[in-house]
Protein backbone atom coordinates (compact mmCIF):
# COMPACT_ATOMS: atom_id res chain seq x y z
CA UNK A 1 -112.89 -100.24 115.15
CA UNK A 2 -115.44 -102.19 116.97
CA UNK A 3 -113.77 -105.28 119.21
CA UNK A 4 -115.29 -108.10 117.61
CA UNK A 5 -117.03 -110.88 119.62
CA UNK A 6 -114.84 -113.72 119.11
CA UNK A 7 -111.71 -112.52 119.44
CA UNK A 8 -112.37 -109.54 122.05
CA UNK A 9 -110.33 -111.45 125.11
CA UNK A 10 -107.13 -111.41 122.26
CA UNK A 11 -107.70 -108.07 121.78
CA UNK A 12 -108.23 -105.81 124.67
CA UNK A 13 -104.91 -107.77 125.75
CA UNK A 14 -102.76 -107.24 122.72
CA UNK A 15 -104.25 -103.70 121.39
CA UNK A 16 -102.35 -100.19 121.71
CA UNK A 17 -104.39 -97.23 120.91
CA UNK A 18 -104.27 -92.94 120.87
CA UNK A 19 -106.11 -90.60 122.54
CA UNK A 20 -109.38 -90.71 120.72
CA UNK A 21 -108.93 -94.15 119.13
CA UNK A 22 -112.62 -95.94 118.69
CA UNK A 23 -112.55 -98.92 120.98
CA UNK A 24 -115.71 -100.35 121.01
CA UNK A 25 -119.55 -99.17 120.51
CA UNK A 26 -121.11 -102.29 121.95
CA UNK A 27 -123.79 -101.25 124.94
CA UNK A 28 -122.82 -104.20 126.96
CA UNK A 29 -119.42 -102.45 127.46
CA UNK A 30 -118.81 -100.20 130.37
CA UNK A 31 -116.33 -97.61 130.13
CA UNK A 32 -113.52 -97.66 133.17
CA UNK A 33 -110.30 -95.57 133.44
CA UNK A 34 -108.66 -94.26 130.43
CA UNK A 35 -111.82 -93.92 128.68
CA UNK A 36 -114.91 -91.65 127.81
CA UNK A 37 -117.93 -92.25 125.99
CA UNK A 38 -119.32 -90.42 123.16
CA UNK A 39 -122.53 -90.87 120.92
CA UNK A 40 -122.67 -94.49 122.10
CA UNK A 41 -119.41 -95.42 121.66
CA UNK A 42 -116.24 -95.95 124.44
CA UNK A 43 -112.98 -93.86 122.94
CA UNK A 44 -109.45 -93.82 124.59
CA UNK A 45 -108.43 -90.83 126.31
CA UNK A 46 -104.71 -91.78 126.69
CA UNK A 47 -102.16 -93.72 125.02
CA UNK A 48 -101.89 -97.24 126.40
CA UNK A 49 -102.74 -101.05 125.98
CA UNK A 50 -106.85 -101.44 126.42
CA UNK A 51 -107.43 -104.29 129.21
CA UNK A 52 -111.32 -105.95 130.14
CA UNK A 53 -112.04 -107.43 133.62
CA UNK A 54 -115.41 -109.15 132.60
CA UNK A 55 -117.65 -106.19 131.14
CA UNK A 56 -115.21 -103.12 132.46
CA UNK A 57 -112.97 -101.71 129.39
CA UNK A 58 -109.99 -99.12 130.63
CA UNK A 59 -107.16 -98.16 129.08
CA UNK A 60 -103.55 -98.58 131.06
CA UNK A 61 -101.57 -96.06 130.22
CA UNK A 62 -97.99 -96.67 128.86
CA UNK A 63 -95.91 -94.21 130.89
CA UNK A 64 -97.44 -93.43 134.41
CA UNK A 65 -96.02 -93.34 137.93
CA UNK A 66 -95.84 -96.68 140.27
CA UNK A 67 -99.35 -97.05 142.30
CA UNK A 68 -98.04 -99.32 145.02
CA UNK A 69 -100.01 -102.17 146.67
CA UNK A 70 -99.60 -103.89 150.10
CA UNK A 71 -97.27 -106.87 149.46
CA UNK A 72 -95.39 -105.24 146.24
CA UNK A 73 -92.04 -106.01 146.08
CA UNK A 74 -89.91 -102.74 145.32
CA UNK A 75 -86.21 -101.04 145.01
CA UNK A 76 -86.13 -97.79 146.52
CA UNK A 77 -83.48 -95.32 147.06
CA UNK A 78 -82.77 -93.68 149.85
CA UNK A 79 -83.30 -89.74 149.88
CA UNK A 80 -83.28 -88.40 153.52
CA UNK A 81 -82.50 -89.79 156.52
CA UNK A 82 -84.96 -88.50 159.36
CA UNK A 83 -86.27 -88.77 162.87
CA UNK A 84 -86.53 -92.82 163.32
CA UNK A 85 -87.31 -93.23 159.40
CA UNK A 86 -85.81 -92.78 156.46
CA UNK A 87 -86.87 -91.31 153.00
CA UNK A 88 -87.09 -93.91 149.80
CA UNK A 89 -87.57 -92.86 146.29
CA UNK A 90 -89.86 -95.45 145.35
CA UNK A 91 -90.94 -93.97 141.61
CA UNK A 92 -94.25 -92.73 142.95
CA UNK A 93 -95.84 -89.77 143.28
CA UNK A 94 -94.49 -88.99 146.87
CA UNK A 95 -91.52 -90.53 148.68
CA UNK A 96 -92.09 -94.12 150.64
CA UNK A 97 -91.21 -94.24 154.41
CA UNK A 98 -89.32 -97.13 156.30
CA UNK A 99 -89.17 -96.70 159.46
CA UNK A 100 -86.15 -97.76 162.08
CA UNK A 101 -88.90 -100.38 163.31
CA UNK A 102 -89.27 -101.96 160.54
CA UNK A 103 -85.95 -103.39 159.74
CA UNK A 104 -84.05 -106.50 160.51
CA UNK A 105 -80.63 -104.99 163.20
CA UNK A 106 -77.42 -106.29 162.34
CA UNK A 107 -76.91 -109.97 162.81
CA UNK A 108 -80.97 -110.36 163.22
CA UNK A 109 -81.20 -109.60 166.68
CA UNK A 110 -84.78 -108.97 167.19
CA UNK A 111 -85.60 -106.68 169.92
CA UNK A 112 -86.71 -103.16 169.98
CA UNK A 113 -84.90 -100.15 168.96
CA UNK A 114 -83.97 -97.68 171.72
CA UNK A 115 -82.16 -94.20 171.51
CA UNK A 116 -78.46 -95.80 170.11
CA UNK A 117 -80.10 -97.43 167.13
CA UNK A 118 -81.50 -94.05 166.36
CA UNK A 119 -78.00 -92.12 166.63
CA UNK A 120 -76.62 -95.18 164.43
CA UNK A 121 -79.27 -94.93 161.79
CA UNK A 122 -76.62 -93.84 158.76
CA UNK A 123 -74.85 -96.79 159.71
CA UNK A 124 -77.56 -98.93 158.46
CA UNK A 125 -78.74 -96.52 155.89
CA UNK A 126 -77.68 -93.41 154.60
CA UNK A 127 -78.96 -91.30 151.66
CA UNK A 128 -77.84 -92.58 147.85
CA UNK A 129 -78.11 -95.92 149.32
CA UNK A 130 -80.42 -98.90 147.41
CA UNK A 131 -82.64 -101.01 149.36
CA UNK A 132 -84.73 -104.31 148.09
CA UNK A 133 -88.16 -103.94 150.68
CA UNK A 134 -91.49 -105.11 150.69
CA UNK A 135 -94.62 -102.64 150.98
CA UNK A 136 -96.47 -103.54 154.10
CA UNK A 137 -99.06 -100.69 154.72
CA UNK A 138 -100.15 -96.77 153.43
CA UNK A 139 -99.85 -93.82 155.53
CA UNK A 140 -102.71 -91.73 156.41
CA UNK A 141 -101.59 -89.17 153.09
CA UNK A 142 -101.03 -91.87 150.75
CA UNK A 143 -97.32 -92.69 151.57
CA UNK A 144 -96.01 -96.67 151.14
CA UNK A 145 -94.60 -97.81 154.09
CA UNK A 146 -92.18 -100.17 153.67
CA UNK A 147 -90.25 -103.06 155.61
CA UNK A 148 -87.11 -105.03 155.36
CA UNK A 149 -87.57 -107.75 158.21
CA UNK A 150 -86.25 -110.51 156.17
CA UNK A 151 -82.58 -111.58 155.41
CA UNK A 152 -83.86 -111.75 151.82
CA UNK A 153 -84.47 -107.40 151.98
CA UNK A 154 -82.14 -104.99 152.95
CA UNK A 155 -79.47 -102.81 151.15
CA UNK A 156 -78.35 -103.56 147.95
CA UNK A 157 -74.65 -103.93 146.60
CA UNK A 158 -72.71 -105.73 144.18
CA UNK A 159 -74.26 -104.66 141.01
CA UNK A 160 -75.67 -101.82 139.34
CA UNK A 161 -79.43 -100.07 138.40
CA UNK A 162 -81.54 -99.91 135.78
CA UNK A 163 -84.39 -97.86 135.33
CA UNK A 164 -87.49 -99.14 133.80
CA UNK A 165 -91.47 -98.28 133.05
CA UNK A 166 -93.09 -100.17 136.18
CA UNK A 167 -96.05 -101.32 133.69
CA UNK A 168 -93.52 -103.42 132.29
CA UNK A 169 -92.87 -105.50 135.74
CA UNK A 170 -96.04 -107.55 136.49
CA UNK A 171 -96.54 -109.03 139.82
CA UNK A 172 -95.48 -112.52 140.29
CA UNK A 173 -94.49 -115.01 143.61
CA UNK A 174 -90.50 -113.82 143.12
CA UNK A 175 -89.04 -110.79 142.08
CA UNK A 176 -85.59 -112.34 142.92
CA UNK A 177 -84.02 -114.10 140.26
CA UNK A 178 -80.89 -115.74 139.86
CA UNK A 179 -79.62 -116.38 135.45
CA UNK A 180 -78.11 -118.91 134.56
CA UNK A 181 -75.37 -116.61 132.81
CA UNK A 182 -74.52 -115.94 137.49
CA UNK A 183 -76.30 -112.67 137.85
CA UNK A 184 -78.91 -111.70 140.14
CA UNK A 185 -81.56 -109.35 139.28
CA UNK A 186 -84.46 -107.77 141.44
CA UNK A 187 -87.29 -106.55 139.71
CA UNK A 188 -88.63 -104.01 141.58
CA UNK A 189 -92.97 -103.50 140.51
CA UNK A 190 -92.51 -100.16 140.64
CA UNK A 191 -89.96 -100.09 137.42
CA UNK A 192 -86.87 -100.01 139.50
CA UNK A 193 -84.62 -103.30 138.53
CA UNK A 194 -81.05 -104.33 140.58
CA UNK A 195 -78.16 -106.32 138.84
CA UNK A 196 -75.48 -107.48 140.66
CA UNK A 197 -72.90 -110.50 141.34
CA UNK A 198 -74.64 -113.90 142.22
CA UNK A 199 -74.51 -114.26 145.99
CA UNK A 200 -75.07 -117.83 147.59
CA UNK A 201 -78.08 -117.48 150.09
CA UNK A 202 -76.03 -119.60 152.71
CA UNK A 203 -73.32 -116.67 152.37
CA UNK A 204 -75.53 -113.97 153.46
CA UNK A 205 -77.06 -116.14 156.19
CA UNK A 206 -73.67 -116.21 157.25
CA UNK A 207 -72.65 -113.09 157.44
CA UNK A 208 -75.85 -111.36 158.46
CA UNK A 209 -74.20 -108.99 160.67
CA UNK A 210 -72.78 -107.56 157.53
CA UNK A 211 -75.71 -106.50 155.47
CA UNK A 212 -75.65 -102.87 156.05
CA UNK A 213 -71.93 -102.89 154.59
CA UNK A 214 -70.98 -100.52 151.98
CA UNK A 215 -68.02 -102.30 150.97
CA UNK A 216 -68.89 -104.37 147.31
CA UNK A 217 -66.99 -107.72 147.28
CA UNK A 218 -64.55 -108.42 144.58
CA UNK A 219 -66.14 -108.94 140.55
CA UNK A 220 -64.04 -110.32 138.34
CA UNK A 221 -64.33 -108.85 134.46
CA UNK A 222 -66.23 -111.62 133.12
CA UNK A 223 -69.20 -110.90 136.00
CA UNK A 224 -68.72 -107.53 135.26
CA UNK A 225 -69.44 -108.10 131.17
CA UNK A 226 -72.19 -110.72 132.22
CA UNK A 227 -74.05 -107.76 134.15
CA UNK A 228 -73.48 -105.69 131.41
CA UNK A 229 -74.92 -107.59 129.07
CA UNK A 230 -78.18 -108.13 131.35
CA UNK A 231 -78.54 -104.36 131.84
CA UNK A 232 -78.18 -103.95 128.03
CA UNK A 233 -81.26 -107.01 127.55
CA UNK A 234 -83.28 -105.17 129.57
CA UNK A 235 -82.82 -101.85 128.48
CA UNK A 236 -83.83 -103.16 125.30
CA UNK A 237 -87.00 -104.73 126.33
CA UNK A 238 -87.97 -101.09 128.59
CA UNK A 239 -87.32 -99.95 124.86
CA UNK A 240 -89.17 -102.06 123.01
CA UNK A 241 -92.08 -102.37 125.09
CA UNK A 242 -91.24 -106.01 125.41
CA UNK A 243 -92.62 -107.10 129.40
CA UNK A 244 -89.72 -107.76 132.10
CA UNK A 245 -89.55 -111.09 133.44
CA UNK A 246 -87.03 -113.76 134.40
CA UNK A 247 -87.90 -115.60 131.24
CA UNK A 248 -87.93 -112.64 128.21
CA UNK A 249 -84.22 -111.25 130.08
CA UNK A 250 -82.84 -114.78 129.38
CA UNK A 251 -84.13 -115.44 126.22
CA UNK A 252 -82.86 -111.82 125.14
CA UNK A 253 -79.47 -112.60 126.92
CA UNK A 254 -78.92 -116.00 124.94
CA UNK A 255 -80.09 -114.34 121.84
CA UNK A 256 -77.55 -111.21 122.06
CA UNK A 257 -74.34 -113.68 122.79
CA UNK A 258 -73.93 -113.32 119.22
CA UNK A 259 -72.75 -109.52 119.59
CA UNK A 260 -71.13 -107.27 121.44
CA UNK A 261 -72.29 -105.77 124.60
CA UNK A 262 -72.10 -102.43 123.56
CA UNK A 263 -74.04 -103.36 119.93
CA UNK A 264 -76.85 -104.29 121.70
CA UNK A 265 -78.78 -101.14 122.10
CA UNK A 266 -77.89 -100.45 117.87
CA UNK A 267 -81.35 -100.54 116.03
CA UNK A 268 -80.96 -103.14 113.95
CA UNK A 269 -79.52 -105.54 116.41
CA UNK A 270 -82.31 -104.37 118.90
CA UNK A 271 -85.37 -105.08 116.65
CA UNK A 272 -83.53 -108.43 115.79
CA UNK A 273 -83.25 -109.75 119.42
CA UNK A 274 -86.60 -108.49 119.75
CA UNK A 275 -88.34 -110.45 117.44
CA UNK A 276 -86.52 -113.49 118.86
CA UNK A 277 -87.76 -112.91 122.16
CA UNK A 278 -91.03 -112.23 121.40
CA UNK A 279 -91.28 -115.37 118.82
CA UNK A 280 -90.37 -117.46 121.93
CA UNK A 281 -92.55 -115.85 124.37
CA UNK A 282 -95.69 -116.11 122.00
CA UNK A 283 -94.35 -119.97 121.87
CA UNK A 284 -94.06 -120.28 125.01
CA UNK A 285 -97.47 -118.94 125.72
C-alpha cells in the first residue's frame, strides 16, 4: 500500500505494520531504521508504528529496550551497591550508574563526600530500592549515568510500580504528575511508572533530611483503592497500546469509576474504557 500524498503526515503517524508490510514505493522516500528496500519499494522489517522526519521513513518498533538520552527523566531500581556508586536497573540494555557524587546528602548539605559517606552508602541506598533520577551523561561503554541533585529526585516510597513499554511514555517538560483523584505518578521514559500517596512539596522540603527513609507514611484504604485504580488505568493503556500521559490516565480513571477496580483489566470493560479514552484524546487533539 503506497502512502498517498495527501494524507502521508496522518499516516506514517497512525499506521502499524508486519515485517514485510509494503510501505511506500515513492523514490523521494528514503528508507531509515526498521526498513529495507526491495525492487524500488521501502518494506518494514519489524513490527511497529512507521514515523517520517521530512523525507526519512523508519519503523519504531513496538517492544524494544529503553535508549536513554541526556536529560530523560527515569525510575530505576537499585541492583548492587558498589565502590562509591550504585547499580540501577534502568530497562536498558546494561545497568545505569549513579554515583555517591551525584546525589543530594541528607538534609541538602552540599559539600563533598569523603570516606564516611562511602561506609554509609546503604543508608541512602540499598539494593531493591526505587529511585526517581535524571540522566545527565553516558559512560565511555554506553552506560547512563544518572543524578539525583534535586529535592524533586531521590528514593521513592509511598506507592507502588508498574511496568510499562517505554515507547508508550513520550518525553514531555514533567514526568511528575499529581491526579486529581490525590495520587502521584512518575512516568519514568524508559517504561518504568511510580504510584504512590500525594505528598505536599512543602512537606518534603521540610523534612529533607528524611528522604533516604524506608519507612512509608500511613495510607488510608481509600488512597490505597485510588492507587489501585490508577495502576489498573494504566495497565490497561500498556495493554491496549493506548500512549501514557497525565491526560489519557485521567480520562481512563474517570471513565472506569463506573466499575470495580478489579473489573478493570476484564475484556470487555477494557476495550470499553478504551474507546472512551481514545474518543477524547482524538477530541482533544
Amino acid at each position: 500500500m503506497e502512502i498517498d500524498t495527501e494524507t502521508q503526515n496522518k499516516d506514517l503517524t497512525t499506521r502499524i505494520v508486519t515485517p514485510g508490510s509494503a510501505i511506500t514505493s515513492d523514490p523521494a522516500f528514503m528508507r531509515g531504521h526498521g526498513t529495507f528496500n526491495e525492487n524500488g519499494t521501502i518494506y518494514s522489517s519489524v513490527a511497529g508504528v512507521v514515523e517520517r522526519i521530512n523525507k526519512l521513513v523508519s519503523v519504531r518498533s513496538l517492544k524494544q529496550r529503553y535508549g536513554g538520552e541526556i536529560g530523560d527523566i527515569i525510575v530505576g531500581r537499585i541492583t548492587e551497591v558498589a565502590s562509591k556508586r550504585w547499580r540501577v536497573d534502568v530497562n536498558s540494555r546494561q545497568d545505569a550508574m549513579l554515583l555517591l557524587s551525584s546525589i543530594n546528602l541528607p538534609g541538602g548539605i552540599q559539600r563533598r563526600k569523603s570516606e564516611s559517606d562511602e561506609l554509609q552508602m546503604r543508608t541512602f541506598f540499598s539494593e531493591g530500592d526505587l529511585v526517581f533520577a535524571e540522566v545527565q551523561s553516558y559512560f565511555a561503554d554506553g552506560a547512563l549515568s544518572l543524578h539525583t541533585r534535586s529535592l524533586q529526585y531521590g528514593k521513592l516510597r509511598n506507592g507502588t510500580f508498574v511496568s510499562v513499554f517505554p515507547q508508550l511514555v513520550p518525553r514531555s517538560r514533567s514526568h511528575f504528575h499529581t491526579l486529581p483523584c490525590g495520587v502521584d505518578v512518575v512516568l519514568g521514559v524508559n517504561g518504568y511508572v511510580w504510584v504512590s500517596k500525594h505528598v505536599p512539596a512543602s512537606k518534603v522540603e521540610a523534612n529533607a533530611e528524611h528522604i533516604y527513609s524506608d519507612q512509608n507514611e500511613l495510607i488510608s484504604d481509600e488512597e490505597r483503592e485510588a492507587i489501585a485504580r490508577i495502576i489498573n488505568c494504566i495497565q490497561l493503556l500498556n495493554r491496549l497500546y493506548i500512549k501514557i500521559i497525565d491526560t489519557s490516565i485521567i480520562y481512563a480513571y474517570e471513565a472506569s469509576l463506573g466499575y470495580a477496580v478489579k473489573d478493570i483489566l476484564k475484556l470487555d470493560v477494557a476495550a470499553e474504557l478504551a474507546h472512551a479514552v481514545t474518543s477524547q484524546l482524538e477530541q482533544e487533539s
